[in-house]
N, C-alpha and C. Protein backbone atom coordinates (compact mmCIF):
# COMPACT_ATOMS: atom_id res chain seq x y z
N UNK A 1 12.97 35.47 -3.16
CA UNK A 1 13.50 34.11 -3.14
C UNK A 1 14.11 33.88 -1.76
N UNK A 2 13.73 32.75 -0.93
CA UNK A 2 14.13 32.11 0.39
C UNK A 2 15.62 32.00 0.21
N UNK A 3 16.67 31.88 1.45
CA UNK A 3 17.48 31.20 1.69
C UNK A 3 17.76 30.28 0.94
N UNK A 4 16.68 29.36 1.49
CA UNK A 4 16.89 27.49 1.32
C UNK A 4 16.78 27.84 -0.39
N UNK A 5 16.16 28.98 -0.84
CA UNK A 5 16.36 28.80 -2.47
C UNK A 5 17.52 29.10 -3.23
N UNK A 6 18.42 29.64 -3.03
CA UNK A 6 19.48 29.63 -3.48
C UNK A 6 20.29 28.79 -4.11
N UNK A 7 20.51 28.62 -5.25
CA UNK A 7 21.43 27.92 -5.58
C UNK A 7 22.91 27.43 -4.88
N UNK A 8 22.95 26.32 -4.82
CA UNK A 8 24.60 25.58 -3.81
C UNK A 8 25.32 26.62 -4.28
N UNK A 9 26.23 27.13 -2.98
CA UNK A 9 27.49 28.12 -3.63
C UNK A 9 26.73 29.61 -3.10
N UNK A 10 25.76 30.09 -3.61
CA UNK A 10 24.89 31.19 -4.45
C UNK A 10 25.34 32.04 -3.30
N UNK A 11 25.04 31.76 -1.77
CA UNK A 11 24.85 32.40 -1.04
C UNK A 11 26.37 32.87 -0.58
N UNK A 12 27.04 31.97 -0.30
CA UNK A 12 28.98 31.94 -0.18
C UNK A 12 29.46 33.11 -0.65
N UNK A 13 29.58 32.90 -1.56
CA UNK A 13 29.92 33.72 -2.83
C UNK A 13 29.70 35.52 -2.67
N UNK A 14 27.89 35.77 -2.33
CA UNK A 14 27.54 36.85 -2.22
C UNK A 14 27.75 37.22 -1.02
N UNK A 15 27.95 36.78 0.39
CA UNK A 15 28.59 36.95 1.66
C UNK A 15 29.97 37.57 1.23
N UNK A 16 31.26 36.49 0.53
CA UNK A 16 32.15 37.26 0.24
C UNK A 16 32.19 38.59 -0.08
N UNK A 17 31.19 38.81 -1.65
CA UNK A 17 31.16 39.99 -1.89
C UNK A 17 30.83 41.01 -1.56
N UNK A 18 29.92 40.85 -0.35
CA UNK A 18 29.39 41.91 0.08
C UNK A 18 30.72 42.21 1.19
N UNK A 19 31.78 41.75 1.41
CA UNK A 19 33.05 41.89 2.13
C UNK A 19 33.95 42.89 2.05
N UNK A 20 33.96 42.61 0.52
CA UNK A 20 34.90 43.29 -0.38
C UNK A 20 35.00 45.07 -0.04
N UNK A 21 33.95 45.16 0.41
CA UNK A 21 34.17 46.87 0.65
C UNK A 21 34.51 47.24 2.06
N UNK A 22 34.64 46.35 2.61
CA UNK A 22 35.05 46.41 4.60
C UNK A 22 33.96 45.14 5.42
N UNK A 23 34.40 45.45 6.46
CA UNK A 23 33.58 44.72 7.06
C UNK A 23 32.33 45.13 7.65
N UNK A 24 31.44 44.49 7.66
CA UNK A 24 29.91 44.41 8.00
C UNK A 24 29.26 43.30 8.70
N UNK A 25 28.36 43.73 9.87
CA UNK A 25 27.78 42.84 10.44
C UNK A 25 26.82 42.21 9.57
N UNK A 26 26.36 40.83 10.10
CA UNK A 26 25.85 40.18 9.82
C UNK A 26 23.99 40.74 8.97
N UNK A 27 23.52 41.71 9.88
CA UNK A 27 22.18 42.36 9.19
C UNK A 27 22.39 42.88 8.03
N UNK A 28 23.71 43.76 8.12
CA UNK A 28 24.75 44.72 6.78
C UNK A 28 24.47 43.80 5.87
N UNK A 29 25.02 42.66 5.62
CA UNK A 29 25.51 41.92 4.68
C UNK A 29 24.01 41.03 4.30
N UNK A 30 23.31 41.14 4.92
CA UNK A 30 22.13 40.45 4.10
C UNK A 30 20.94 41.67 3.39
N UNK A 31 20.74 43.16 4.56
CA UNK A 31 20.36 44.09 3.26
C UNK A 31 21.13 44.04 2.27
N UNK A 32 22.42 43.90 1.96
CA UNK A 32 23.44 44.75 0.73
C UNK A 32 22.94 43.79 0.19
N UNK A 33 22.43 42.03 0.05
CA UNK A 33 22.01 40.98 -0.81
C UNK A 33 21.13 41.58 -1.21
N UNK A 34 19.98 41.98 -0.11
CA UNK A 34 18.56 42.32 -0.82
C UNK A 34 18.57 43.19 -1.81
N UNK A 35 19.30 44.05 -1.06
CA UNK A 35 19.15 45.70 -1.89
C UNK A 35 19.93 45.67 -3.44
N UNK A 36 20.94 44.57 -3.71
CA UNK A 36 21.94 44.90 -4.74
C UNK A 36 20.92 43.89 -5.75
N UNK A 37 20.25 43.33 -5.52
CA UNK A 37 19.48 41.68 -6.53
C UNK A 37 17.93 42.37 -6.15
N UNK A 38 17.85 43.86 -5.84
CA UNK A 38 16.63 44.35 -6.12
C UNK A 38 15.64 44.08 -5.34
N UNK A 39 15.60 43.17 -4.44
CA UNK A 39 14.54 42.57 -3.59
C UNK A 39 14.13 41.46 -3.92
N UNK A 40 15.59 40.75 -5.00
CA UNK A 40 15.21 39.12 -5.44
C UNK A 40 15.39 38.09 -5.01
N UNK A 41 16.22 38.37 -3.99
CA UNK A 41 16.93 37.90 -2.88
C UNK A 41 16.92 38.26 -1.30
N UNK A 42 15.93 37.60 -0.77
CA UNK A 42 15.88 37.87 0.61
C UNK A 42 16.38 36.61 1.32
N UNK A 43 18.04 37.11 2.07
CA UNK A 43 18.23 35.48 2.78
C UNK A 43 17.41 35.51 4.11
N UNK A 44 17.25 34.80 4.63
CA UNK A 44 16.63 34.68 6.13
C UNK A 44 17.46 34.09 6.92
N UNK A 45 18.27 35.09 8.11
CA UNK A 45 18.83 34.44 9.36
C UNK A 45 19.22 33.40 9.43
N UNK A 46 18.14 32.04 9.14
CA UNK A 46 18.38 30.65 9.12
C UNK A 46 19.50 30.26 8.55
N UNK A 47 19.80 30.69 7.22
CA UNK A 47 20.61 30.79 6.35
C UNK A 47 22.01 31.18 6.39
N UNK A 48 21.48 32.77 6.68
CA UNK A 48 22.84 33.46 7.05
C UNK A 48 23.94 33.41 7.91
N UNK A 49 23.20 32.90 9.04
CA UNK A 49 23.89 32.89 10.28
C UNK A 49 24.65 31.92 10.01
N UNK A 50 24.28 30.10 9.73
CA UNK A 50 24.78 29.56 9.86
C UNK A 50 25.94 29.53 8.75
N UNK A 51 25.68 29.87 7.51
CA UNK A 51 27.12 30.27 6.35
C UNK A 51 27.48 31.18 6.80
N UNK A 52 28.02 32.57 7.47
CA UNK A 52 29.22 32.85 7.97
C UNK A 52 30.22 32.37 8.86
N UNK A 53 28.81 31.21 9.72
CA UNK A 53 30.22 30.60 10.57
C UNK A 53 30.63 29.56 9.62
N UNK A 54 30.06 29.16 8.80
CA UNK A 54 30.60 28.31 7.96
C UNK A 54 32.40 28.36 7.32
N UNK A 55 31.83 30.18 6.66
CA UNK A 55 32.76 30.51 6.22
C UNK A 55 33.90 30.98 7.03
N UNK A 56 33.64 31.25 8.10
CA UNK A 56 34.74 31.29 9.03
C UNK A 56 35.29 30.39 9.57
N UNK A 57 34.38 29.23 9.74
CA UNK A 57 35.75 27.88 9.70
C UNK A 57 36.67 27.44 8.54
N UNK A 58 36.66 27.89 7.59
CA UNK A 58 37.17 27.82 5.96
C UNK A 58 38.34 28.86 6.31
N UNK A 59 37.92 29.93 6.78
CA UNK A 59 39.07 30.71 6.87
C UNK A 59 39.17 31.57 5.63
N UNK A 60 38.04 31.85 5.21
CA UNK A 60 37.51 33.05 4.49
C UNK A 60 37.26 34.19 4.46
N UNK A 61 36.65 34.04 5.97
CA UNK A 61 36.27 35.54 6.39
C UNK A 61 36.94 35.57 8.47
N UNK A 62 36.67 36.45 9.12
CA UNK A 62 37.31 36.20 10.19
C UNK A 62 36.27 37.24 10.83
N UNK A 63 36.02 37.28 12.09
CA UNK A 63 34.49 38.12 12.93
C UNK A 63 35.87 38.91 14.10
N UNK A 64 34.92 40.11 14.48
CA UNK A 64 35.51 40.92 15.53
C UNK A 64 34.34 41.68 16.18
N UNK A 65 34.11 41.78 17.26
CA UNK A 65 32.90 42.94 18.11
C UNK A 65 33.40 43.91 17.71
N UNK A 66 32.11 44.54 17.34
CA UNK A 66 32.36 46.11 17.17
C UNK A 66 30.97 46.63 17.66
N UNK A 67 30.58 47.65 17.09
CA UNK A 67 29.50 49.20 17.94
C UNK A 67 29.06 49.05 16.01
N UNK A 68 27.44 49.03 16.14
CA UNK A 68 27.01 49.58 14.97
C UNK A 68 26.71 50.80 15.09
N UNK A 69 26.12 51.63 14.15
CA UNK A 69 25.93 53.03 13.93
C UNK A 69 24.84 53.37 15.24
N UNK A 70 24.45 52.47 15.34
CA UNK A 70 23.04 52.77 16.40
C UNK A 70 23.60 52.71 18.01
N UNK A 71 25.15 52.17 17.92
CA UNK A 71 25.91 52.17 19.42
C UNK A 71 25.33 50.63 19.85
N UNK A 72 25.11 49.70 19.00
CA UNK A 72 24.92 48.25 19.69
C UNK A 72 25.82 47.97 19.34
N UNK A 73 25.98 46.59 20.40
CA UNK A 73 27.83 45.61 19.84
C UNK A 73 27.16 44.68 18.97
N UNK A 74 28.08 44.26 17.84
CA UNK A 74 27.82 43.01 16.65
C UNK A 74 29.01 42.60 16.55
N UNK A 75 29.30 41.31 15.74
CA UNK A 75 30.09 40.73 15.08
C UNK A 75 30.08 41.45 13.68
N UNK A 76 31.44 41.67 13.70
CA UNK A 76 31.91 42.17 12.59
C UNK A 76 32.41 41.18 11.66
N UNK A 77 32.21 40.91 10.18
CA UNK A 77 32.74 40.06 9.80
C UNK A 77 33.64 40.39 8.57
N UNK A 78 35.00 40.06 7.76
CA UNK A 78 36.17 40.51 7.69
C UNK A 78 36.66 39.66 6.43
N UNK A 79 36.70 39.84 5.30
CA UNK A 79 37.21 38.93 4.00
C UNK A 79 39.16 38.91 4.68
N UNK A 80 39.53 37.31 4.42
CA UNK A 80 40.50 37.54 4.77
C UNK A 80 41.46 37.55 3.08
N UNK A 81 42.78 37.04 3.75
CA UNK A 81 43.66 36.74 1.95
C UNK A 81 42.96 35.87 1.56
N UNK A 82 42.96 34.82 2.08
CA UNK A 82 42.45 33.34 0.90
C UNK A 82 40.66 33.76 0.92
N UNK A 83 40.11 34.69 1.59
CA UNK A 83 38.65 34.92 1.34
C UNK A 83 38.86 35.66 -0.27
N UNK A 84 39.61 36.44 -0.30
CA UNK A 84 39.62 37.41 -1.39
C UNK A 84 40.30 36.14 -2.58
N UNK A 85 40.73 35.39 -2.65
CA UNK A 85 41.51 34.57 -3.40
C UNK A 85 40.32 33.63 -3.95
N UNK A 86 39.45 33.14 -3.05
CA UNK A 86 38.72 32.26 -2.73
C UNK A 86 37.18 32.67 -3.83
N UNK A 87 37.15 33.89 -3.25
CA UNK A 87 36.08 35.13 -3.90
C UNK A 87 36.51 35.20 -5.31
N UNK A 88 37.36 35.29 -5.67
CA UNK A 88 37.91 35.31 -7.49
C UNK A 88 38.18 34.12 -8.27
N UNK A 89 38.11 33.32 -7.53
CA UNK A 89 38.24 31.75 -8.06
C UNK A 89 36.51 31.41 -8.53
N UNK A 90 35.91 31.38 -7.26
CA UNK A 90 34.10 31.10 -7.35
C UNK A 90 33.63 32.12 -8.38
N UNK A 91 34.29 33.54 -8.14
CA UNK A 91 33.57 34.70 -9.25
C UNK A 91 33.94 33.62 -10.91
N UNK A 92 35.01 33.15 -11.19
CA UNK A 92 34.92 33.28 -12.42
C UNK A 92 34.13 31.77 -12.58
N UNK A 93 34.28 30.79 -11.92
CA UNK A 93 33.11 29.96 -11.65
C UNK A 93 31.84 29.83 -12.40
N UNK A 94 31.93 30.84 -11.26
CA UNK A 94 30.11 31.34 -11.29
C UNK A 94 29.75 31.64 -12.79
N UNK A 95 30.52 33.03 -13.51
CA UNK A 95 30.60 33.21 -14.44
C UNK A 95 30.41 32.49 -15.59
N UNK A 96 31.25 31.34 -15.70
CA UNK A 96 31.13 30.15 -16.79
C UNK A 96 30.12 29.60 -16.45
N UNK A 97 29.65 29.20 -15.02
CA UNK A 97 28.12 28.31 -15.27
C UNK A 97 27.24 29.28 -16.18
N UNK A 98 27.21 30.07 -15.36
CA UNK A 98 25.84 31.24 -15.91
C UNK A 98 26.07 31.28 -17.22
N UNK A 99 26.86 31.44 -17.90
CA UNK A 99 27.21 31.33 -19.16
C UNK A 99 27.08 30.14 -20.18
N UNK A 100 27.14 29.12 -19.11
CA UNK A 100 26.40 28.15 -20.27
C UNK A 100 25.05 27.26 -19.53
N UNK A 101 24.32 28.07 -18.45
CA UNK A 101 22.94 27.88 -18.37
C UNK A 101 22.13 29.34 -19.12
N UNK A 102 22.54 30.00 -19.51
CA UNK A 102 21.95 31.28 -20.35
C UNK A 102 22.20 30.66 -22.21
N UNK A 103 23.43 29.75 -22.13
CA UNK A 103 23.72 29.20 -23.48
C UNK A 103 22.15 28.08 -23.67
N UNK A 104 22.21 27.63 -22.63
CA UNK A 104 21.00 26.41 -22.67
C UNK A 104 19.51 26.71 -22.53
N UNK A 105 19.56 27.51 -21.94
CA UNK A 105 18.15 28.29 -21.61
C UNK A 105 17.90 28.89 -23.03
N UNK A 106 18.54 29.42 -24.19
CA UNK A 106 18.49 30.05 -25.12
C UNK A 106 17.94 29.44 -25.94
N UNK A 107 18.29 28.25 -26.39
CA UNK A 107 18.27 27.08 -27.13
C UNK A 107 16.44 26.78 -27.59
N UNK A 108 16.09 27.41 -28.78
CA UNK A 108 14.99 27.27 -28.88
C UNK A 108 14.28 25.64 -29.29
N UNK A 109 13.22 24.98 -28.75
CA UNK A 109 12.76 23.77 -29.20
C UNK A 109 12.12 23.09 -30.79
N UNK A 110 12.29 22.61 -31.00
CA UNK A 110 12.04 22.36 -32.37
C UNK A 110 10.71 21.89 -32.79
């Protein structure tokens, strides 16, 4: 599934989470999408790039240069307080939609 396919929110959300364990550059944080949703989710650059700066004008997450494992410099990017605040508000969100589009999806036709 594309970027542009994502559900509004969809992508936000999973940026945060992929936060939650430290910070990670920008490539980091879109394998950990692919790899955690199985390969159901591939964002593309287009996407990505422009929602972290997104989220860093929100004041969600916050960027720093650093050295990846390979000794290149990246932007590091950084869940802040209100990212983590922000991240548990949308989690339970999220939660209740899914919960009553799985209620509706269920719903056999007559």
């Amino acid at each position: 599934m594309a970027g542009s396919d994502l559900f509004t929110g969809t992508l936000d959300i999973l940026i945060l989470k992929a936060l939650t364990w430290g910070p990670r550059h920008g490539y980091a944080i879109g394998r950990w999408i692919r790899e955690t949703t199985e390969d159901v989710l591939a964002v593309q650059e287009g996407a990505l790039y422009p929602a972290l700066h997104r989220l860093e004008r929100r004041g969600v997450i916050s960027e720093a240069w650093g050295e990846t494992d390979t000794g290149r410099q990246a932007k590091y990017y950084t869940l802040t307080t209100a990212g983590r605040a922000h991240l548990r508000a949308e989690s339970a969100r999220w939660a209740a939609y899914s919960r009553a589009v799985t209620r509706a999806l269920a719903v056999s036709s007559a």
